[in-house]
Protein backbone atom coordinates (compact mmCIF):
# COMPACT_ATOMS: atom_id res chain seq x y z
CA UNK A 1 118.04 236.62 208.78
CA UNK A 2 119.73 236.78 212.25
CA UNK A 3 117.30 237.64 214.93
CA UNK A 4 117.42 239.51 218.15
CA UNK A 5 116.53 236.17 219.81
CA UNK A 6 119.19 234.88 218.81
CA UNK A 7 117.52 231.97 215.96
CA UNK A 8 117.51 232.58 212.15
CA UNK A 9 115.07 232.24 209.56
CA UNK A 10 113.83 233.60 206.58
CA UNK A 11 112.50 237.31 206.29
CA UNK A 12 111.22 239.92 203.82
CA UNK A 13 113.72 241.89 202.93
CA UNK A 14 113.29 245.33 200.65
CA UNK A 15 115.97 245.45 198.10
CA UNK A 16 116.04 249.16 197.99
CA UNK A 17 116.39 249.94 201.59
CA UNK A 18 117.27 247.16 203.19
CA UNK A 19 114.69 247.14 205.74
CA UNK A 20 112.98 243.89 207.08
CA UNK A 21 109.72 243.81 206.17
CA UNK A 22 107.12 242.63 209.16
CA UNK A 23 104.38 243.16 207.49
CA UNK A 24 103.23 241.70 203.96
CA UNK A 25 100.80 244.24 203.43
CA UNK A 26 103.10 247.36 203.24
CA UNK A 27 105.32 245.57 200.79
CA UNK A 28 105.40 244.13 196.92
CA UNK A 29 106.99 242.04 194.68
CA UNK A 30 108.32 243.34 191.22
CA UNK A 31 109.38 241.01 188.82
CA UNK A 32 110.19 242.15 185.20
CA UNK A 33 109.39 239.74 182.09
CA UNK A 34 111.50 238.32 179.57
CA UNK A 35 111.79 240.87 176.60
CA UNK A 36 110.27 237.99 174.32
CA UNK A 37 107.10 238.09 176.21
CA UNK A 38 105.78 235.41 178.73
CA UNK A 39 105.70 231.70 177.87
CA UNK A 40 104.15 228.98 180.36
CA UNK A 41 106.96 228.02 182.60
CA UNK A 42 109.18 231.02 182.64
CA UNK A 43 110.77 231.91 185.77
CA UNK A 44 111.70 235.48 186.98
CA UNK A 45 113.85 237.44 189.67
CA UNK A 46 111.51 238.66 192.30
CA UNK A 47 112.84 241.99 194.08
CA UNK A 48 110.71 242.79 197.24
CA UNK A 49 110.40 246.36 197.90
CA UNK A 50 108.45 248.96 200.46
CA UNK A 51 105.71 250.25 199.38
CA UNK A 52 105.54 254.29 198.42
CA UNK A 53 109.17 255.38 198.54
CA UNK A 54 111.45 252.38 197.52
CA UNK A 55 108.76 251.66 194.92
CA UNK A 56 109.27 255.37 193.54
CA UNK A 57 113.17 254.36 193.77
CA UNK A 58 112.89 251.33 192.18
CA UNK A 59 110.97 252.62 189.52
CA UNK A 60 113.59 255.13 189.02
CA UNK A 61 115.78 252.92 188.55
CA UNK A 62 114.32 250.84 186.21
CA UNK A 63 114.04 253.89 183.99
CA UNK A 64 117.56 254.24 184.42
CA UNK A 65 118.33 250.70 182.60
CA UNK A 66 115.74 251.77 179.82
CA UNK A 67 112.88 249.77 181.24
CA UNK A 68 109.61 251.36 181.88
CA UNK A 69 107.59 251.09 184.51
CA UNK A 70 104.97 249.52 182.40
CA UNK A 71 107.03 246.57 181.56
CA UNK A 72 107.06 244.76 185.16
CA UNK A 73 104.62 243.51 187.10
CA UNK A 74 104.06 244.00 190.68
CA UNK A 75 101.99 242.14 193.32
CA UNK A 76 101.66 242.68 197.06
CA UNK A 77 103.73 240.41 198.72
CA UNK A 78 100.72 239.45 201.47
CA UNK A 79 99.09 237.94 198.26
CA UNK A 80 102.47 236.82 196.78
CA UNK A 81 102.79 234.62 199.84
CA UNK A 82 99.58 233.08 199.37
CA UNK A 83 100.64 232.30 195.68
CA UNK A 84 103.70 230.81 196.83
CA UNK A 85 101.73 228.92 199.26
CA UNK A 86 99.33 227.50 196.86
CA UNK A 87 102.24 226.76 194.15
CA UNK A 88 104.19 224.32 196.49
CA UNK A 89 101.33 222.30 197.67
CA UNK A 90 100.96 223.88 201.22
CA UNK A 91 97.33 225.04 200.35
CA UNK A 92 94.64 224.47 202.32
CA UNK A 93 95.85 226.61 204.56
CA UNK A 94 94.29 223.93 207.51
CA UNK A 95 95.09 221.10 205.19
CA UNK A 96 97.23 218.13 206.32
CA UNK A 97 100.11 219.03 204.83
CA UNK A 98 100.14 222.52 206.09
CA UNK A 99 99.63 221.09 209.46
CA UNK A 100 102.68 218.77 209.26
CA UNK A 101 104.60 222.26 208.09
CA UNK A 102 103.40 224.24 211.18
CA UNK A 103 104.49 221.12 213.31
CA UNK A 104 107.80 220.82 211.70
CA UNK A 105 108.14 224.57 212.01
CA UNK A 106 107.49 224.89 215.91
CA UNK A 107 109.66 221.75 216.74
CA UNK A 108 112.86 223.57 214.52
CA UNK A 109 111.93 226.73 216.54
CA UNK A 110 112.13 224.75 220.24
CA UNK A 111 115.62 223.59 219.42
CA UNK A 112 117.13 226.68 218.22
């Protein structure tokens, strides 16, 4: 994303509306599994939406390509993040290598 400030970086953005999401908790991820059920190490397509109205939207139009509602799983994205966080090694959150993140974030952030 393109900021006001003039730097880019990566945002939240819902895939219904468009909007850039600022904070996690008003926001999910949807994800919808393989029709042959879930094996270990499947990968899906995450879609980040707003909560209340473009979750109503997306649900409608999910039932518009003949998938119910019931077959995809949702997860607030504040406690997606955390997942992410924890899946690429980040976690602790004041471990060392979260540290060295947070350092190598604020240096690209002075130069920008």
């Amino acid at each position: 994303m393109f900021f006001a400030s003039g730097k880019t970086g990566l945002a939240a953005v819902c895939d219904v509306c468009g909007r850039h999401v600022t904070d996690a908790k008003e926001a999910d991820i949807v994800w919808f599994p393989p029709t042959g059920g879930d094996k270990v190490g499947d990968t899906f397509e995450p879609f980040i939406t707003c909560k209340e109205s473009c979750n109503r939207k997306f649900e409608e139009r999910a039932a518009e390509r003949g998938e119910a509602f019931a077959h995809f799983y949702t997860q607030e994205l504040n406690v997606g993040l955390v997942w992410l966080l924890q899946n690429s090694g980040l976690m602790p959150l004041g471990g060392k290598k979260m540290k060295e993140a947070k350092r190598s974030a604020d240096f690209f952030d002075s130069i920008s």
